[in-house]
C-alpha atoms as a PDB file:
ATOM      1  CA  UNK A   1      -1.457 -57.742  58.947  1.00  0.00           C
ATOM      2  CA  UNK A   2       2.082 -57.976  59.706  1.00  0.00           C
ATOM      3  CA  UNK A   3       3.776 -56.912  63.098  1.00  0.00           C
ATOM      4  CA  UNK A   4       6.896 -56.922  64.452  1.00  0.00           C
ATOM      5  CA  UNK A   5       7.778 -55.738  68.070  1.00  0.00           C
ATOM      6  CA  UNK A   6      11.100 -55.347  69.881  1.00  0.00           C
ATOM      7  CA  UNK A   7       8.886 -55.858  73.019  1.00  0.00           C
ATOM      8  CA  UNK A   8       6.867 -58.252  74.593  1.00  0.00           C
ATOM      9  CA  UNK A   9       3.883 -59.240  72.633  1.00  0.00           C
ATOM     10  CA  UNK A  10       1.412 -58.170  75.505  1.00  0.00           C
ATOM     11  CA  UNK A  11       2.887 -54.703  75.240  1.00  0.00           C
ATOM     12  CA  UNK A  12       2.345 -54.006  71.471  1.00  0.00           C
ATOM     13  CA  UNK A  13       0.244 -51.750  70.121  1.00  0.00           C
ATOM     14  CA  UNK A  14      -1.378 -52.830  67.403  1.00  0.00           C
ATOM     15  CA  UNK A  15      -2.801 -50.809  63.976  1.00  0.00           C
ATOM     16  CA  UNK A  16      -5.564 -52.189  62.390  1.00  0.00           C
ATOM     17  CA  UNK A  17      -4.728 -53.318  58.630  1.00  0.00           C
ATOM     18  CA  UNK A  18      -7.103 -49.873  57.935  1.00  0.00           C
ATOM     19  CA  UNK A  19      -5.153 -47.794  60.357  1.00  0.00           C
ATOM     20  CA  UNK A  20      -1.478 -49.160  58.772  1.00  0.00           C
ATOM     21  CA  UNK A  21      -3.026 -48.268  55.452  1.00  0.00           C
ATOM     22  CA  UNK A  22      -3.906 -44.691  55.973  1.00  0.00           C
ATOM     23  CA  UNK A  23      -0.365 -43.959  57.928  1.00  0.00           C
ATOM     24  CA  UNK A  24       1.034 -45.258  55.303  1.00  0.00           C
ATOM     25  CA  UNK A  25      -0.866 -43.198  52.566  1.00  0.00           C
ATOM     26  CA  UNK A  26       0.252 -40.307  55.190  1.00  0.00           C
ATOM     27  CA  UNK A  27       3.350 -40.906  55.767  1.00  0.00           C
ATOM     28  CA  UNK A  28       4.832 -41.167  52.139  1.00  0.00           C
ATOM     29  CA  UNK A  29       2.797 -37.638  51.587  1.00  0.00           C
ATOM     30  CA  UNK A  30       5.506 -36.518  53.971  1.00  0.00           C
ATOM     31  CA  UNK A  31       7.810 -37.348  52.530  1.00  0.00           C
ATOM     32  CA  UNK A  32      11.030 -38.545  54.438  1.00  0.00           C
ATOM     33  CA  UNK A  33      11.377 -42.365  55.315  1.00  0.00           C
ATOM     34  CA  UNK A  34      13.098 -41.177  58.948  1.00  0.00           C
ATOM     35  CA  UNK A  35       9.609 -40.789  60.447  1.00  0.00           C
ATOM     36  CA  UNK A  36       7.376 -42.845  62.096  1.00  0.00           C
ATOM     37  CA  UNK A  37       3.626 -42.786  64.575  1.00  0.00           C
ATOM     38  CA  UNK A  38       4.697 -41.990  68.064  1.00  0.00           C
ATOM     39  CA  UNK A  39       1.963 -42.819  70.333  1.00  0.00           C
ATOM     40  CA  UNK A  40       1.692 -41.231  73.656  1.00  0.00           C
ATOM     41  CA  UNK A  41      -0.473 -40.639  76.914  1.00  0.00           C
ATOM     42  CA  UNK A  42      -0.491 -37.274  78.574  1.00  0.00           C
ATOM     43  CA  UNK A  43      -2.032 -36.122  81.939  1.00  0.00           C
ATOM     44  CA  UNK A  44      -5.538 -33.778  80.703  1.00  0.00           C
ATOM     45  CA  UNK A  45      -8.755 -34.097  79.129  1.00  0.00           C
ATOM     46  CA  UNK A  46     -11.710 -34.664  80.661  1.00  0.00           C
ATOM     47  CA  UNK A  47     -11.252 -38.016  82.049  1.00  0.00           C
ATOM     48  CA  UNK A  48      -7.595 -37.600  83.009  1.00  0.00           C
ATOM     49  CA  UNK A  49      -5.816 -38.797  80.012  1.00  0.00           C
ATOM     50  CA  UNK A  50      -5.664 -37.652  76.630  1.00  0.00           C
ATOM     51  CA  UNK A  51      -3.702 -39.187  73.620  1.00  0.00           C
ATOM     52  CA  UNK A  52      -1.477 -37.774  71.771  1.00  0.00           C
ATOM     53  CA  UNK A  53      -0.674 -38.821  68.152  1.00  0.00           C
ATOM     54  CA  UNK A  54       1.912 -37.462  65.942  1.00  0.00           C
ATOM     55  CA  UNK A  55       4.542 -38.185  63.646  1.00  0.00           C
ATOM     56  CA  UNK A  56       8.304 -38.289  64.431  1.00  0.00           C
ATOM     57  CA  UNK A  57      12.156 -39.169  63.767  1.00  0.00           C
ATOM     58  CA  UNK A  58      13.975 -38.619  67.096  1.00  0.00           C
ATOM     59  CA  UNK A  59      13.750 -41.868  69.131  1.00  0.00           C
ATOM     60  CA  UNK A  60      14.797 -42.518  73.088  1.00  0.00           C
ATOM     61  CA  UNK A  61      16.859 -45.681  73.970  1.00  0.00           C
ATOM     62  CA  UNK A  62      13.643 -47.247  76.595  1.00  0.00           C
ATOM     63  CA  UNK A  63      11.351 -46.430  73.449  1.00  0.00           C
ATOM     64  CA  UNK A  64       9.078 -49.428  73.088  1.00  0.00           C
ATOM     65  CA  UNK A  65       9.118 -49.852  68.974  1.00  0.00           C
ATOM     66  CA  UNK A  66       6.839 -51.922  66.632  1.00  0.00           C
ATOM     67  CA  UNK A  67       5.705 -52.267  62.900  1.00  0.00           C
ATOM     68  CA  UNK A  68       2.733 -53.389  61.272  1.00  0.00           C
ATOM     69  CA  UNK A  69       2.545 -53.579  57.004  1.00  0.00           C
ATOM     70  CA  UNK A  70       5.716 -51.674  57.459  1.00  0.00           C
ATOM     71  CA  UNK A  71       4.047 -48.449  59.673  1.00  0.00           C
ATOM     72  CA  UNK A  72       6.765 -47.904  62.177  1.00  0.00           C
ATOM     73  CA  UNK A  73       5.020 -47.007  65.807  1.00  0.00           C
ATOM     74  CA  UNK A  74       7.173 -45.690  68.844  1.00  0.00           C
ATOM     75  CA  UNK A  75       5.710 -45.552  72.302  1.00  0.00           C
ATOM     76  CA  UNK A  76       7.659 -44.043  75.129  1.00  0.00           C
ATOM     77  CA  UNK A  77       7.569 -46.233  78.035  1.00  0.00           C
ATOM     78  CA  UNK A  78       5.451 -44.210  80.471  1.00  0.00           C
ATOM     79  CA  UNK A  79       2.863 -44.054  77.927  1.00  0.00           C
ATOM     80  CA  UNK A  80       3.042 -48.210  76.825  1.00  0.00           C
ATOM     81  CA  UNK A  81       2.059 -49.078  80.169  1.00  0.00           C
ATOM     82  CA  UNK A  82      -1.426 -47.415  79.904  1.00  0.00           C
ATOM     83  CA  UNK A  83      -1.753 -48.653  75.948  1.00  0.00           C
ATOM     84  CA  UNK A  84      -0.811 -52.642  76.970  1.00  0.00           C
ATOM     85  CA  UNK A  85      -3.054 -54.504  74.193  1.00  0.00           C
ATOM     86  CA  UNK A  86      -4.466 -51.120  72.613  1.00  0.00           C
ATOM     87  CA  UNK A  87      -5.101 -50.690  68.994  1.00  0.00           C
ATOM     88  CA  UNK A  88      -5.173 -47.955  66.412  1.00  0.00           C
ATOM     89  CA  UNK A  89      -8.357 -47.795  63.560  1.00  0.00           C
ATOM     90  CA  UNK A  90      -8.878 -45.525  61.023  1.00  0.00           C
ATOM     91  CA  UNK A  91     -12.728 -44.925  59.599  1.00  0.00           C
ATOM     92  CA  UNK A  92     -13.989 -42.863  57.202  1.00  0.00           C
ATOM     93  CA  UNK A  93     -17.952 -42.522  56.672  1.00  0.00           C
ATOM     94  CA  UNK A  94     -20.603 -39.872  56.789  1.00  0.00           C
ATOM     95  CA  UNK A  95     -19.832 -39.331  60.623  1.00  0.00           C
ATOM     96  CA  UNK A  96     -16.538 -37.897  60.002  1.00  0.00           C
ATOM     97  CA  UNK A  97     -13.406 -39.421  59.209  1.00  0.00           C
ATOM     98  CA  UNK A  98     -10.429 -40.344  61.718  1.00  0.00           C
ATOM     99  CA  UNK A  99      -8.591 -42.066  64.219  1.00  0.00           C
ATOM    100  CA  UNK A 100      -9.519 -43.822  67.226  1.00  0.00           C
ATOM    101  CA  UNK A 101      -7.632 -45.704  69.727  1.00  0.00           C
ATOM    102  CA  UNK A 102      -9.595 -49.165  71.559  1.00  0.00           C
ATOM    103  CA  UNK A 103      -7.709 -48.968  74.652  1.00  0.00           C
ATOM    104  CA  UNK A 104      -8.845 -52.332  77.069  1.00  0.00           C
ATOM    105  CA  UNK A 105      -7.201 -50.613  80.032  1.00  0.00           C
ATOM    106  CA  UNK A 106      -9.294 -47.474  79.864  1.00  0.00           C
ATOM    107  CA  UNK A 107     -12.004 -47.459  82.460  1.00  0.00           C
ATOM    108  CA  UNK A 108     -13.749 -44.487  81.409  1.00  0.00           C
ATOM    109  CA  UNK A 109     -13.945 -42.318  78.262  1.00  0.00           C
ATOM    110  CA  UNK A 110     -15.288 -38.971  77.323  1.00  0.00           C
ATOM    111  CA  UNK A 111     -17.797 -38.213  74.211  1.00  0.00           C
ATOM    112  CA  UNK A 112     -14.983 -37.041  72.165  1.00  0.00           C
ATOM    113  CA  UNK A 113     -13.051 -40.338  72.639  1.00  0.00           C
ATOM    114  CA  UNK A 114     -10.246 -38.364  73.082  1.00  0.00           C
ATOM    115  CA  UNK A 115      -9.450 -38.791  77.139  1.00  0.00           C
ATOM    116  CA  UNK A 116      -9.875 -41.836  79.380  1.00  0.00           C
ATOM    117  CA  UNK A 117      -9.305 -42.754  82.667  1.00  0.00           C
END
């Protein structure tokens, strides 16, 4: 896995070499190398936070940026406070396949895995 980070290492997000795989597999079925992940954290769910996941091309000055196996991720500062030493895995089985964020700072999740407080 290789990542790059125009912040401080203890701020990166990271993607898992599965994860960077899979965006990448996504992202060239879009299309247009201008996008990238954006990672965020808004207020909701049913532990207080939810993520948000999505991809995007418009990017804010304070935007904390990094790569992994060339999968561009953006993280608006507000959020990368609340995702300090998170990571991003991808797995496909029987279960279902998809996404999930490991997030250390999260103190409480909900079944779906989708909020956290």
């Amino acid at each position: 896995m290789s990542t790059t980070s125009t912040s401080s290492p203890t701020e990166t997000f990271v993607l898992t070499d599965v994860a960077a795989a899979k965006l990448s597999e996504l992202l060239e079925q879009e299309g247009n190398a201008e996008l990238f992940l954006r990672v965020a954290v808004r207020p909701g769910g049913c532990s207080g936070f939810s993520y948000e996941m999505f991809f995007d091309s418009e990017l804010a000055d304070d935007d904390v940026q990094s790569s992994t196996d060339g999968v561009k991720v953006v993280i608006d500062p507000a959020s990368a406070s609340l995702l300090v030493g998170a990571s991003l895995d991808y797995k496909d089985g029987l279960q279902g396949a998809g996404f999930s964020i490991n997030n250390p700072n999260a103190t409480r999740t909900c079944g779906c895995g989708q909020s956290f407080s």
